[in-house]
N, C-alpha and C. Protein backbone atom coordinates (compact mmCIF):
# COMPACT_ATOMS: atom_id res chain seq x y z
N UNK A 1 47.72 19.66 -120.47
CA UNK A 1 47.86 18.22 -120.52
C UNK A 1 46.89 17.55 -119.54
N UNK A 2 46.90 18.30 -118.25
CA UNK A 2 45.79 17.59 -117.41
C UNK A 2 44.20 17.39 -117.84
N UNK A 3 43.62 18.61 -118.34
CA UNK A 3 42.68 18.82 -119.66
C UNK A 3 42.27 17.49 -120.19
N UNK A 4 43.56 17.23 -121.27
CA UNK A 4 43.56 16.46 -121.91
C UNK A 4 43.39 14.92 -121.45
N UNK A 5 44.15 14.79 -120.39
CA UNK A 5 44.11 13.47 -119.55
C UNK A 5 42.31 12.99 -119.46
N UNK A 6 41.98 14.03 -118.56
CA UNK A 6 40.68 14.03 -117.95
C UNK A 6 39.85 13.22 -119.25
N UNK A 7 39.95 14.49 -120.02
CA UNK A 7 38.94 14.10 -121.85
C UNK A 7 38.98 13.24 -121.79
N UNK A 8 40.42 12.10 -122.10
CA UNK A 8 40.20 10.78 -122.25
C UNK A 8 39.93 9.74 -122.05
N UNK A 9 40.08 10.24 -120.15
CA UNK A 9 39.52 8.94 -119.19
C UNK A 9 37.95 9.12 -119.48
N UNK A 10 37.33 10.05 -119.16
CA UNK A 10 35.97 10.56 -119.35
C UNK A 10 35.43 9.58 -120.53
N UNK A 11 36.22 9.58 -121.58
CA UNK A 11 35.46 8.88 -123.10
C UNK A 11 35.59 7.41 -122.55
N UNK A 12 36.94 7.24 -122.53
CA UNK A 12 37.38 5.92 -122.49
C UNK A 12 36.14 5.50 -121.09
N UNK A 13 36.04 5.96 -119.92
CA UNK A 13 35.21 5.42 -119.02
C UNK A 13 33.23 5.38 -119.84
N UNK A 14 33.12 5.85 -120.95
CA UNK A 14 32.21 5.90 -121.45
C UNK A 14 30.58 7.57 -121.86
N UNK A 15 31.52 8.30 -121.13
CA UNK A 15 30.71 9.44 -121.33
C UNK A 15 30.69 10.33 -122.48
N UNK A 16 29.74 10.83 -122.47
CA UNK A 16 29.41 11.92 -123.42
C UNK A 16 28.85 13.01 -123.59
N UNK A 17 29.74 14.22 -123.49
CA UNK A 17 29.28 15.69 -122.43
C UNK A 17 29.74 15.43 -121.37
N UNK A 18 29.59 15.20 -120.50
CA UNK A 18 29.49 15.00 -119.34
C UNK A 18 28.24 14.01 -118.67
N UNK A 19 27.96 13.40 -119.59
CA UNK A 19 26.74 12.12 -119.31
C UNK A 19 27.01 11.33 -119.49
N UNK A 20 27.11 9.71 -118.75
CA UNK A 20 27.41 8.44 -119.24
C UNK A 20 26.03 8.19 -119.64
N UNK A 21 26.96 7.38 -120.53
CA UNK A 21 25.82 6.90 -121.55
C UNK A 21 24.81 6.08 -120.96
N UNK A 22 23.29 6.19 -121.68
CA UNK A 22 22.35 5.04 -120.73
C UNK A 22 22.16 5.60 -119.29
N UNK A 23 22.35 6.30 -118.75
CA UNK A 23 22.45 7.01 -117.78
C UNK A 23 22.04 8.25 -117.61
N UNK A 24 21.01 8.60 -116.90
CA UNK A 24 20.38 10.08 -116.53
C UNK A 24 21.15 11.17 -116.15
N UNK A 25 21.80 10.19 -115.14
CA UNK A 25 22.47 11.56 -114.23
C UNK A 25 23.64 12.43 -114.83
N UNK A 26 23.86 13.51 -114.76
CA UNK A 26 24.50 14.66 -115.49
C UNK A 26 25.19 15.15 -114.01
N UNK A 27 26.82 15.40 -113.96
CA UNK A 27 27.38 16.01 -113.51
C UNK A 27 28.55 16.89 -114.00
N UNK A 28 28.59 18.27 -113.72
CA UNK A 28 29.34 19.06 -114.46
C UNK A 28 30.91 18.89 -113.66
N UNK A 29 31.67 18.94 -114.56
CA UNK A 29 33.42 18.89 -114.34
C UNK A 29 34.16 20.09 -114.66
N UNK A 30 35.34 20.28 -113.86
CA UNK A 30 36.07 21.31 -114.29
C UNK A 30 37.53 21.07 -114.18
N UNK A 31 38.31 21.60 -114.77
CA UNK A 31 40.01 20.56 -114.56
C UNK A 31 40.81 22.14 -114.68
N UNK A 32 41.54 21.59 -113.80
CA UNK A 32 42.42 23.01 -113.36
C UNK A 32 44.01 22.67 -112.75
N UNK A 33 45.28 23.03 -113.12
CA UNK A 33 45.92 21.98 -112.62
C UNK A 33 46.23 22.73 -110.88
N UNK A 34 46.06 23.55 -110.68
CA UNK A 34 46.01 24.09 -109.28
C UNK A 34 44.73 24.67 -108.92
N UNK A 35 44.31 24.80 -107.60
CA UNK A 35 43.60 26.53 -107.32
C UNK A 35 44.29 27.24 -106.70
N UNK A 36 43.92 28.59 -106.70
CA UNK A 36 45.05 29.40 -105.78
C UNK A 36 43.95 30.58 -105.40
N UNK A 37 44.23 31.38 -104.76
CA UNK A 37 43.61 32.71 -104.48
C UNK A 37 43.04 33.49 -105.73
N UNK A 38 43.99 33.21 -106.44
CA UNK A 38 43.63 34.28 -107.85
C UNK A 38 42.60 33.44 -108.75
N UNK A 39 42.59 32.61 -108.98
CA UNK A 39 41.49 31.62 -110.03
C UNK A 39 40.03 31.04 -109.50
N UNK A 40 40.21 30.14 -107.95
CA UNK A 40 39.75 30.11 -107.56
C UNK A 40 38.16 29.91 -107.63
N UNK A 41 37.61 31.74 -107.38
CA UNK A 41 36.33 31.89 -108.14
C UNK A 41 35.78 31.72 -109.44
N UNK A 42 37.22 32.06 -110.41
CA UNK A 42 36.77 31.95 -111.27
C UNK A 42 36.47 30.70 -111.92
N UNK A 43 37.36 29.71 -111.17
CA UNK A 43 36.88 28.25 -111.64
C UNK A 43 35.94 27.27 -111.10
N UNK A 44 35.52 27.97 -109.83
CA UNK A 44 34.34 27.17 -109.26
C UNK A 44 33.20 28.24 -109.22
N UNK A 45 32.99 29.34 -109.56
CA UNK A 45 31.68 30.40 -108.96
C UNK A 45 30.52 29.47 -109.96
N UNK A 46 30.51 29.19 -111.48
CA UNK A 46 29.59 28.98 -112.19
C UNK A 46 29.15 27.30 -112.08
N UNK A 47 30.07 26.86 -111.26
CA UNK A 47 29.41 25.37 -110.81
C UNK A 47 28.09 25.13 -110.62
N UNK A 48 27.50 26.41 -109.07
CA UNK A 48 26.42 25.66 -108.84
C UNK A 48 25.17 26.35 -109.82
N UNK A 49 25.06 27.27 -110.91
CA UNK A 49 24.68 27.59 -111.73
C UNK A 49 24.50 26.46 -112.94
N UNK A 50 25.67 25.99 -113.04
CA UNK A 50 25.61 24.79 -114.00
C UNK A 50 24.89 23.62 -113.72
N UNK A 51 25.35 23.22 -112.31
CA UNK A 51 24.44 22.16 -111.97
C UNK A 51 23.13 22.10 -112.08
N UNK A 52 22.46 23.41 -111.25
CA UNK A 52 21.26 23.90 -111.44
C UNK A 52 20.75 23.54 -112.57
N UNK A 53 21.00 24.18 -113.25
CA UNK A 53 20.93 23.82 -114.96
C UNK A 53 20.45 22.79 -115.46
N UNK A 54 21.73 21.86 -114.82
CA UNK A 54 21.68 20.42 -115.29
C UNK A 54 20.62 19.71 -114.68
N UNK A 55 20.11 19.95 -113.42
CA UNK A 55 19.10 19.34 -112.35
C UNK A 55 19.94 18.23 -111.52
N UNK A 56 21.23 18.74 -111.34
CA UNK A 56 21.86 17.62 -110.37
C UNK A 56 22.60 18.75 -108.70
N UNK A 57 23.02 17.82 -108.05
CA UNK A 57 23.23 18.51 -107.20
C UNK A 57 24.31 18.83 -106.72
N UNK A 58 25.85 18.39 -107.84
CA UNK A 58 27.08 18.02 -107.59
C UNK A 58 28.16 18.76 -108.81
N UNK A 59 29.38 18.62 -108.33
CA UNK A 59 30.06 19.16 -109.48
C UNK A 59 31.30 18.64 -108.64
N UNK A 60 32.60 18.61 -109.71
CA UNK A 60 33.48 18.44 -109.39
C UNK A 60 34.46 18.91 -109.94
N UNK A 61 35.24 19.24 -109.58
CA UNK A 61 36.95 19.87 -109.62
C UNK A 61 38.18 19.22 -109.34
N UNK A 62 38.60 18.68 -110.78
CA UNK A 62 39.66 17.87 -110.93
C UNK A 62 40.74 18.98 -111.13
N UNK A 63 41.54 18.54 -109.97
CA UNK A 63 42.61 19.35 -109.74
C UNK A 63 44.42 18.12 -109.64
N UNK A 64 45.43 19.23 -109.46
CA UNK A 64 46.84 17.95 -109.58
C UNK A 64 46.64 17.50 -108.06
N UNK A 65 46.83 18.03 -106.79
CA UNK A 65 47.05 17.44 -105.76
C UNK A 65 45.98 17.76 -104.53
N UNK A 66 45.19 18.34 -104.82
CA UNK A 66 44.57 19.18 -103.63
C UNK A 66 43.33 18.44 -103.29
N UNK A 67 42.46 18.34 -102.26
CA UNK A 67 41.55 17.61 -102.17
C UNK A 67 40.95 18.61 -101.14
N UNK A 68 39.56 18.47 -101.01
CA UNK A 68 37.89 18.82 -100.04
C UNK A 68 36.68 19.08 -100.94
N UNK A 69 35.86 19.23 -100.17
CA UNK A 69 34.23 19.52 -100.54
C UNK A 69 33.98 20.23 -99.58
N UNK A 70 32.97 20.69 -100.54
CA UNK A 70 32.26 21.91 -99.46
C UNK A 70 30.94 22.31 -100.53
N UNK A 71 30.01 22.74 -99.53
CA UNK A 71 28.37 23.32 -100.49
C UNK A 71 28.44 24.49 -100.49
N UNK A 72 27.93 24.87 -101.57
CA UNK A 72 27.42 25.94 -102.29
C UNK A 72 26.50 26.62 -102.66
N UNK A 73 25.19 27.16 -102.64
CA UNK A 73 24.40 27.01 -103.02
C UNK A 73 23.27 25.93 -103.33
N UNK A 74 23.49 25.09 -102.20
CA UNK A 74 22.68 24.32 -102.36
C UNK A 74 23.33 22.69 -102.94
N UNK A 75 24.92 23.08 -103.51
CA UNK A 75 25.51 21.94 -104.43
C UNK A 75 26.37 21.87 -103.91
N UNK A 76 26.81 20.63 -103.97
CA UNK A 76 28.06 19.82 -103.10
C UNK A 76 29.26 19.77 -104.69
N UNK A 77 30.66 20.73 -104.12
CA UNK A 77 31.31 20.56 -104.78
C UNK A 77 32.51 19.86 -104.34
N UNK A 78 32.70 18.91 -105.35
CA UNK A 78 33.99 18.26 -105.06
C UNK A 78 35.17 18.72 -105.73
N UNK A 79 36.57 18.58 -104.35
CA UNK A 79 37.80 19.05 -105.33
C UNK A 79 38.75 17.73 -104.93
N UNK A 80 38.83 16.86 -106.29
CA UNK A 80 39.66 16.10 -106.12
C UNK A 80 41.21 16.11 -107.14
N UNK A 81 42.28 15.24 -106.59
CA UNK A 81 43.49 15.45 -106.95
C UNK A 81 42.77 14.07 -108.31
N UNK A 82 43.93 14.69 -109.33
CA UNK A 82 43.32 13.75 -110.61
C UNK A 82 43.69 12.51 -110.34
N UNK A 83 45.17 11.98 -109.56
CA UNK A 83 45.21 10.41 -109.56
C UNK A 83 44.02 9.87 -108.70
N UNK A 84 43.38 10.26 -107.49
CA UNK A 84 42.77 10.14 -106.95
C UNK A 84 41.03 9.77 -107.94
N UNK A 85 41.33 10.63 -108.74
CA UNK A 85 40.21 10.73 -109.69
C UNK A 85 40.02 9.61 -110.38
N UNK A 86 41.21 9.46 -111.34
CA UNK A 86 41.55 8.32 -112.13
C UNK A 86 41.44 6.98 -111.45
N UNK A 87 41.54 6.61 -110.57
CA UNK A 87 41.17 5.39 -109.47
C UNK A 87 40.03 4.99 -109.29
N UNK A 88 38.84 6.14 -109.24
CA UNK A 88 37.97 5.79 -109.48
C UNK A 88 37.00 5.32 -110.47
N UNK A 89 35.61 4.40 -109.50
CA UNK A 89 34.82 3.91 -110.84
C UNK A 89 34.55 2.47 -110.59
């Protein structure tokens, strides 16, 4: 359901992929409703790979309550709680 939430603010705020429209900049997202020890890597390791990719320098991790940043490879990842998320803009 959190997934789903995200999808819609994302459209409804105007993006597509992960690109707003009319707009260059590309940042990759990931929605998870916790992290824990066990997932963790597996939901943030391919971030700064992706970004790379993308030619940006950021990513973010929409999560239910948890919040920090921290770099990676060069990329600043964000982990924000989704209401926190949703507020923004």
């Amino acid at each position: 359901m959190l997934e789903t939430m995200v999808f819609t603010e994302l459209k409804r705020r105007g993006y597509f992929v992960i690109r707003k429209r009319g707009v260059g900049a590309w940042e990759p997202y990931q929605v998870c409703l916790n992290l824990t020890t066990e997932n963790a890597t597996r939901e943030i390791s391919s971030l700064p790979t992706v970004a790379k990719f993308l030619g940006c320098d950021r990513a973010t991790v929409i999560v239910l309550d948890e919040e920090k940043e921290f770099s990676t490879d060069g990329v600043k990842i964000r982990i924000v709680p989704a209401w926190k998320w949703l507020l923004e803009e």
